[in-house]
N, C-alpha and C. Protein backbone atom coordinates (compact mmCIF):
# COMPACT_ATOMS: atom_id res chain seq x y z
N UNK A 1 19.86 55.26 92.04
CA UNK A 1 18.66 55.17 92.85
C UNK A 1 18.89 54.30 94.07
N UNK A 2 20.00 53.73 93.74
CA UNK A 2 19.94 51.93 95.31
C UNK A 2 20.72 52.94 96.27
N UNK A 3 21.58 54.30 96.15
CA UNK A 3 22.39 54.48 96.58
C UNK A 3 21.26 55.82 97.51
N UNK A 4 20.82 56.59 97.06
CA UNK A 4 19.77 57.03 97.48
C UNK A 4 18.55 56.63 98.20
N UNK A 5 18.31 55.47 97.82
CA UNK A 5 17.16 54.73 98.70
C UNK A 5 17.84 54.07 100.05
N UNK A 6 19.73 54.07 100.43
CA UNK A 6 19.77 53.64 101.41
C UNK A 6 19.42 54.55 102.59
N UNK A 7 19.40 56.11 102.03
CA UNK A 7 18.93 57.46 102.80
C UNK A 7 18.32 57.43 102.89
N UNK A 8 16.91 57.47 101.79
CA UNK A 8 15.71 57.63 101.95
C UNK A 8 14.75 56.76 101.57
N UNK A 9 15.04 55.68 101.85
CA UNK A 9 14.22 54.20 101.69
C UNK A 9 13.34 54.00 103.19
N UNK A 10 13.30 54.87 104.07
CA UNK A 10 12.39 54.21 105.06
C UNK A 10 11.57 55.52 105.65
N UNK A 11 10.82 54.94 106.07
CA UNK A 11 9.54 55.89 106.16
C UNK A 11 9.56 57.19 107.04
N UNK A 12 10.67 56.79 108.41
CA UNK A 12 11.07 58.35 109.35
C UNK A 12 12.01 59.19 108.53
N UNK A 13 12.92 58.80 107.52
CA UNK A 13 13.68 59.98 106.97
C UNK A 13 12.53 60.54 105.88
N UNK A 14 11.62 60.12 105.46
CA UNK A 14 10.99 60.29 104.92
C UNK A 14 9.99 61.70 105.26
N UNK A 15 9.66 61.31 106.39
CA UNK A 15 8.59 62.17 107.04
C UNK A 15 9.45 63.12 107.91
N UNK A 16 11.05 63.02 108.78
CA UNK A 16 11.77 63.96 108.71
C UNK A 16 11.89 65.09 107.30
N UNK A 17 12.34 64.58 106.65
CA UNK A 17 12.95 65.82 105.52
C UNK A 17 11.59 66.38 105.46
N UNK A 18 10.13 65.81 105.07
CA UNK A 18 9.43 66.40 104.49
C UNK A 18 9.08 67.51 105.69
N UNK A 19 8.90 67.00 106.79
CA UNK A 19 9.20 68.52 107.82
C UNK A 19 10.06 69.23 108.09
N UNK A 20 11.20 69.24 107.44
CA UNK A 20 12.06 69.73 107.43
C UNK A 20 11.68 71.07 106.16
N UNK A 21 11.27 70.38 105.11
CA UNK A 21 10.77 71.22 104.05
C UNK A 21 9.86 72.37 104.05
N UNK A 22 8.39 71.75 104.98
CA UNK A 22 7.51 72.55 105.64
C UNK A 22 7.86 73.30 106.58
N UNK A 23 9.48 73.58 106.68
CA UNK A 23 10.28 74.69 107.97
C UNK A 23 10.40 74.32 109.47
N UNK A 24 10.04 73.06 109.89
CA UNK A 24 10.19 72.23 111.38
C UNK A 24 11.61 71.86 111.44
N UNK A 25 12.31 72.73 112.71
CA UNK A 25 13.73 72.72 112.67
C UNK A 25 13.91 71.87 113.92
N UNK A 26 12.99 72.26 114.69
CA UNK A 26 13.43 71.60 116.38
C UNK A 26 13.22 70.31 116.59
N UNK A 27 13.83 69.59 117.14
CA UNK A 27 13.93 68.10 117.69
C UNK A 27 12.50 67.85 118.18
N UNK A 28 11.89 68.86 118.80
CA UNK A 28 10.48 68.31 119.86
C UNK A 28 9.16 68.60 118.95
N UNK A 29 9.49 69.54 117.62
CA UNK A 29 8.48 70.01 116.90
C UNK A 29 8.31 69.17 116.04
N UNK A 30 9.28 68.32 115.46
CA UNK A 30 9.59 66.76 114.52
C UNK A 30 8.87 65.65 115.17
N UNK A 31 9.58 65.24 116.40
CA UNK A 31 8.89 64.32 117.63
C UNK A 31 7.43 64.44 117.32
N UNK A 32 6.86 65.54 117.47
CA UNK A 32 5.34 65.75 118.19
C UNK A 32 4.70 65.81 116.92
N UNK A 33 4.98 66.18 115.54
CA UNK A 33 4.38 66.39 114.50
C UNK A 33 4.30 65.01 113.35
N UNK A 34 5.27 64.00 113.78
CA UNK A 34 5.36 62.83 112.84
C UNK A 34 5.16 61.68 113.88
N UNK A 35 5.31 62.04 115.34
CA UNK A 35 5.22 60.63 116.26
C UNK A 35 6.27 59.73 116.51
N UNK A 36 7.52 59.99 115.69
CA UNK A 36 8.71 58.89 116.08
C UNK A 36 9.03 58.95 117.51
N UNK A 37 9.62 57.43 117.72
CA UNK A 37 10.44 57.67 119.11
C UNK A 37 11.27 58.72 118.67
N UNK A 38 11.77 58.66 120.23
CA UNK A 38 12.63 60.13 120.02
C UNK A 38 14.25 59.23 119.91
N UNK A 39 14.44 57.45 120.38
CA UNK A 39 15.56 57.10 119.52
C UNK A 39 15.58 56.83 118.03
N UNK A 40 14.55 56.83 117.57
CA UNK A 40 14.59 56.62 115.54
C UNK A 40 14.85 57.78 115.10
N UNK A 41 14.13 58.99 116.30
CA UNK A 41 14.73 60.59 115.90
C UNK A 41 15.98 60.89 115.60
N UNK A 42 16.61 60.42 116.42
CA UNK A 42 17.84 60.83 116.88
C UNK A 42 18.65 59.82 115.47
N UNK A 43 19.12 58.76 115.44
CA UNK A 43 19.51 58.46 114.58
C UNK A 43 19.38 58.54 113.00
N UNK A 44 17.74 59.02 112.70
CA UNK A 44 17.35 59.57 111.24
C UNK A 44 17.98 61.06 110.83
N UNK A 45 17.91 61.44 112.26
CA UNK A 45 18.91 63.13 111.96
C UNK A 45 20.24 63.21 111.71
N UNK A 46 20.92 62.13 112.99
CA UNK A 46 22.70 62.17 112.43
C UNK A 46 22.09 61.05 110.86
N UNK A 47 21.90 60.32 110.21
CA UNK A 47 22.19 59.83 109.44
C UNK A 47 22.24 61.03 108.14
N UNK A 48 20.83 61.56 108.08
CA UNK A 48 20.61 62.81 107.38
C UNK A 48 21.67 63.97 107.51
N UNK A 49 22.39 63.96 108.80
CA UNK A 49 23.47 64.96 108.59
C UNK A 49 24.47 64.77 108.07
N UNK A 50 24.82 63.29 108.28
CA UNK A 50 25.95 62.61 108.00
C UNK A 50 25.82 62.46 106.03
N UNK A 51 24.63 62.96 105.87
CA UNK A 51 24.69 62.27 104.47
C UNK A 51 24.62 63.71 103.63
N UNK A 52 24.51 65.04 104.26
CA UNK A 52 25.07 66.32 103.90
C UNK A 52 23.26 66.63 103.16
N UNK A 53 22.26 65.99 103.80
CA UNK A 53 21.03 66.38 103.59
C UNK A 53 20.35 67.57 104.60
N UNK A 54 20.71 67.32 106.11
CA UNK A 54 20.41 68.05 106.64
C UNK A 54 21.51 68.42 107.64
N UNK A 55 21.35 70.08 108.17
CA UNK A 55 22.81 70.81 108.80
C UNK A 55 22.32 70.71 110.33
N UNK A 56 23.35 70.73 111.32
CA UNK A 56 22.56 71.05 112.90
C UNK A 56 23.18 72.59 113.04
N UNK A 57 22.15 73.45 113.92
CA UNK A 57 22.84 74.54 114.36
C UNK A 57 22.11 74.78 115.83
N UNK A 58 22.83 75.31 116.50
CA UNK A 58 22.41 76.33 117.76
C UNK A 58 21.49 76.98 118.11
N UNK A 59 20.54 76.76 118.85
CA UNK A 59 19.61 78.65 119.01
C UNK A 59 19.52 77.97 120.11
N UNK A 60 18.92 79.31 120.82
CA UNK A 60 18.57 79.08 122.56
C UNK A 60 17.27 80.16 122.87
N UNK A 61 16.59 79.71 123.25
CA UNK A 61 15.28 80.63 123.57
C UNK A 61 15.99 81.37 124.98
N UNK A 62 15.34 82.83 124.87
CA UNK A 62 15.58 83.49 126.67
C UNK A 62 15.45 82.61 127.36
N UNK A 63 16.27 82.90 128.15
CA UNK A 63 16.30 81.81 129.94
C UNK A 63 16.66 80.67 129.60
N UNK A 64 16.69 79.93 128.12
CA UNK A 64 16.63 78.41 128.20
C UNK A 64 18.16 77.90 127.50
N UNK A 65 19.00 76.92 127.57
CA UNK A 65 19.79 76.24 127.50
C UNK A 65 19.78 76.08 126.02
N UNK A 66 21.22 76.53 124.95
CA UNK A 66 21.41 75.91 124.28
C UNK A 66 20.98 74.74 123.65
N UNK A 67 20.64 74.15 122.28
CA UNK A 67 19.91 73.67 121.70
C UNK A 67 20.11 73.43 120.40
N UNK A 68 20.13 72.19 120.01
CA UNK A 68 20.42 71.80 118.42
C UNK A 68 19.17 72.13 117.47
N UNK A 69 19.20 72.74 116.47
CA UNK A 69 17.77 72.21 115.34
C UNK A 69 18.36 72.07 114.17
N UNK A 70 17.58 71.63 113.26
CA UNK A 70 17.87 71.40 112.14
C UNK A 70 17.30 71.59 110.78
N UNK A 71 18.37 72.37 109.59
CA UNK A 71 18.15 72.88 108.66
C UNK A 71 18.12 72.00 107.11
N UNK A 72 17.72 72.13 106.21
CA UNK A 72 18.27 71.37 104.75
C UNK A 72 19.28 72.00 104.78
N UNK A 73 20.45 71.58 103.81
CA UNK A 73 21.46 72.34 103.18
C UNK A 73 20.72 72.55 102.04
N UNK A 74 21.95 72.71 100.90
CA UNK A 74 21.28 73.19 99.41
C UNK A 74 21.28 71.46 99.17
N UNK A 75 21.81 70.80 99.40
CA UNK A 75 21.32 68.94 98.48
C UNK A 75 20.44 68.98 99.15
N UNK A 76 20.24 68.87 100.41
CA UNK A 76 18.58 68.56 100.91
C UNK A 76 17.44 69.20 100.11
N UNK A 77 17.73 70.85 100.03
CA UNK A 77 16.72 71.38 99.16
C UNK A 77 16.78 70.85 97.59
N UNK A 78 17.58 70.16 97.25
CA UNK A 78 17.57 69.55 95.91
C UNK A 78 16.31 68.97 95.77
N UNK A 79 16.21 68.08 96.95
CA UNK A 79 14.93 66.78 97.05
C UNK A 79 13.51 67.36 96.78
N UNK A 80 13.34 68.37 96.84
CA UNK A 80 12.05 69.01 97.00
C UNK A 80 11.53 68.76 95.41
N UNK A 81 12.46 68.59 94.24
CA UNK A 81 11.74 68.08 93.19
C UNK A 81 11.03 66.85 92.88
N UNK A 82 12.17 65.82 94.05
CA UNK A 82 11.99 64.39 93.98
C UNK A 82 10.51 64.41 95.10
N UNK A 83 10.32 65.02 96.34
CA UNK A 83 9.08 65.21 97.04
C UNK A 83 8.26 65.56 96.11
N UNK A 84 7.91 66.41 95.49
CA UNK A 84 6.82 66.98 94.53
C UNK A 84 6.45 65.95 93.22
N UNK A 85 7.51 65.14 92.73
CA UNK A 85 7.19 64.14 91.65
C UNK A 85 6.72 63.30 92.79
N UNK A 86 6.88 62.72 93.38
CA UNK A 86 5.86 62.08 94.47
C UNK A 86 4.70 62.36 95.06
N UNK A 87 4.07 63.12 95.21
CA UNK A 87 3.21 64.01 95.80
C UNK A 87 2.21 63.98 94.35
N UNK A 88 2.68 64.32 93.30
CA UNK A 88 2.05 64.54 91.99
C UNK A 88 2.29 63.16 91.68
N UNK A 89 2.78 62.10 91.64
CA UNK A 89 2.31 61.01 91.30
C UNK A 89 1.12 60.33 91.99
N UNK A 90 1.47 60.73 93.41
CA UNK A 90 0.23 60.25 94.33
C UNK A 90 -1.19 60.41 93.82
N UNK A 91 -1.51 62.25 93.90
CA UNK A 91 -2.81 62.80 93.56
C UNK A 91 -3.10 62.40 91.96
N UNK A 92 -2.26 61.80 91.30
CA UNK A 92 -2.60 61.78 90.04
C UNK A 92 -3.54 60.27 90.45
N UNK A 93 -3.12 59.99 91.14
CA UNK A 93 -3.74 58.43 91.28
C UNK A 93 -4.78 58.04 92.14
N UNK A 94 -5.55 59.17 92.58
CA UNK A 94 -5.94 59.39 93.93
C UNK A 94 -7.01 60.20 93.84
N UNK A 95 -8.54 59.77 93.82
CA UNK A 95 -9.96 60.25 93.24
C UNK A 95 -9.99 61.32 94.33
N UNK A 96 -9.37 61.23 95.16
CA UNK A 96 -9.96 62.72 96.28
C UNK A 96 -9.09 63.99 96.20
N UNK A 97 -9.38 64.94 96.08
CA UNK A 97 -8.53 66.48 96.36
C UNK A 97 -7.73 66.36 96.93
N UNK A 98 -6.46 66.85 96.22
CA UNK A 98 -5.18 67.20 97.16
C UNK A 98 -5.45 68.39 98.13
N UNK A 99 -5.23 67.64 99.58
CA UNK A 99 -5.08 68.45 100.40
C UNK A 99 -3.97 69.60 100.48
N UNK A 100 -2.96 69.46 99.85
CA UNK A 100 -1.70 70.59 100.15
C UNK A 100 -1.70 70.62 98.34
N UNK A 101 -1.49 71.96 98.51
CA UNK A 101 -0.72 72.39 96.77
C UNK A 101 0.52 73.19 97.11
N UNK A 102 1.13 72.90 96.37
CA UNK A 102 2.42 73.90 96.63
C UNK A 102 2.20 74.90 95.68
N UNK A 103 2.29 76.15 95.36
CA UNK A 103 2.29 77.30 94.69
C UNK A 103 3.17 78.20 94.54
N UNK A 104 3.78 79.19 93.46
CA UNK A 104 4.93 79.80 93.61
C UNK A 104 4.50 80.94 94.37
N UNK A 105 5.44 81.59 94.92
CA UNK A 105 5.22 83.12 95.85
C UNK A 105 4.48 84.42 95.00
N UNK A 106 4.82 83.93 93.51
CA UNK A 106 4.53 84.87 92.74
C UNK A 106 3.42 84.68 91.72
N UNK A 107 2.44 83.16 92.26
CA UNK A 107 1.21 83.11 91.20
C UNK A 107 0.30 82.45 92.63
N UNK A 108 -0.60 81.73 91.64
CA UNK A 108 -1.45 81.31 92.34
C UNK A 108 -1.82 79.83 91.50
N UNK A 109 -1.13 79.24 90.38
CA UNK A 109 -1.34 78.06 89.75
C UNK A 109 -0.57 77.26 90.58
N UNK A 110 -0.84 75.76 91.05
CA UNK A 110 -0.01 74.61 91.98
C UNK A 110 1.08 74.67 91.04
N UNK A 111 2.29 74.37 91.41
CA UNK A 111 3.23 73.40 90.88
C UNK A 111 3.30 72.29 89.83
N UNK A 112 4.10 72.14 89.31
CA UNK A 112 3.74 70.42 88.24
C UNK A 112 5.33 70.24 87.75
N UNK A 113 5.28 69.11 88.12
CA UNK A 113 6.84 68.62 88.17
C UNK A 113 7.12 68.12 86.16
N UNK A 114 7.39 68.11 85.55
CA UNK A 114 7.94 67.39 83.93
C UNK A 114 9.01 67.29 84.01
N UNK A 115 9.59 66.45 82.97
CA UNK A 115 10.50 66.23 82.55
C UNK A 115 11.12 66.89 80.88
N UNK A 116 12.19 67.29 81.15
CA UNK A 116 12.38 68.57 79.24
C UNK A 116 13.92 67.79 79.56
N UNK A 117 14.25 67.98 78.17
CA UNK A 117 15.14 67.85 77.44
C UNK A 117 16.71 69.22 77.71
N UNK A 118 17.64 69.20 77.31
CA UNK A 118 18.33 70.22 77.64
C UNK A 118 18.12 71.94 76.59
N UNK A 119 17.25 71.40 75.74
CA UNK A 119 16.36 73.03 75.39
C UNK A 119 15.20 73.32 75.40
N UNK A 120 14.73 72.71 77.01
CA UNK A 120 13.14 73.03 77.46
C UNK A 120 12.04 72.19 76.75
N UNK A 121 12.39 71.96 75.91
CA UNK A 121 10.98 70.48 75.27
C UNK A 121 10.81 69.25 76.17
N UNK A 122 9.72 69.58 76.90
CA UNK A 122 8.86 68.31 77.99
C UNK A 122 9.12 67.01 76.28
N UNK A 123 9.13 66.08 77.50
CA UNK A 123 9.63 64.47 77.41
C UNK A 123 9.05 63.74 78.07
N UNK A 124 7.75 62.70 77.58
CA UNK A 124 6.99 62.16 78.14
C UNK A 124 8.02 60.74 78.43
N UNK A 125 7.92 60.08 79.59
CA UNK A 125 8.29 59.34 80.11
C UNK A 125 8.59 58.15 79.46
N UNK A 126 7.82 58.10 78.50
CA UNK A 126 8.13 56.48 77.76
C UNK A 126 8.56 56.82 76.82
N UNK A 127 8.98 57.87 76.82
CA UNK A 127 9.96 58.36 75.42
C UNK A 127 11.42 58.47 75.74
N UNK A 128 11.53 58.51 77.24
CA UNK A 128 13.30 58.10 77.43
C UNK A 128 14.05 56.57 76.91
N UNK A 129 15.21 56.58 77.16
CA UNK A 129 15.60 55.24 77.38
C UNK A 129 16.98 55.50 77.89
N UNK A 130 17.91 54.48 78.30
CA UNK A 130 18.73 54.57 79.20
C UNK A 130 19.77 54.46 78.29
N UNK A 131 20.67 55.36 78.90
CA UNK A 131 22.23 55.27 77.49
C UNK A 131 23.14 54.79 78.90
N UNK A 132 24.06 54.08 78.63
CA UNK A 132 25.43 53.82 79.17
C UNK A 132 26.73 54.35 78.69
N UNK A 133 27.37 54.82 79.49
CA UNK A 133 28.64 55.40 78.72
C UNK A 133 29.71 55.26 79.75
């Protein structure tokens, strides 16, 4: 977790990835949608690239000049479980309606993050404990 929180321990990589998740690829659509300077931008993205969370690629609109944006890889899309146990810890704690539900393409029930065992039996949290080996 210490090694992970040096990535995502502060609040712009934070609110990067999660627009990144919601499909915001472009540098100016990040800028304008979360408010960072555009130098905390710039360094939360190479750090995120550098850390094989998020990819840069190319596009260029007609008439206009070449252009970086930016994608998850597959580890970035890993996080989307660790976003959602967050998100669901939040509203669990939190007397007002969740504004966003995430839902699968193929129902209409939100999401719900658990924890199972390696033959699908959910594992309530205070029933783990930590092994060393």
């Amino acid at each position: 977790m210490a090694k992970a929180s040096e990535i995502l321990g502060d609040r712009w990589s934070l609110l990067i990835l999660r627009e990144a998740f919601y499909g915001v690829m472009r540098f100016a659509d990040m800028q304008a949608d979360i408010g960072v300077p555009r130098s905390i931008l710039t360094s939360r993205l190479s750090k995120l690239v550098e850390a094989g969370l998020l990819e840069r690629f190319e596009y260029r609109e007609d008439g206009a000049r070449a252009r970086q944006a930016y994608r998850l890889t597959e580890r970035g899309r890993q996080l989307g479980v660790v976003f959602l146990a967050m998100k669901q810890w939040w509203d669990d704690g939190d007397d007002q309606a969740p504004t966003v539900e995430f839902v699968p393409k193929s129902a209409q029930e939100p999401v719900k993050v658990i924890i199972t065992d390696s033959s699908g039996q959910e594992i309530e949290l205070a029933d783990l404990r930590v092994r060393l080996d």
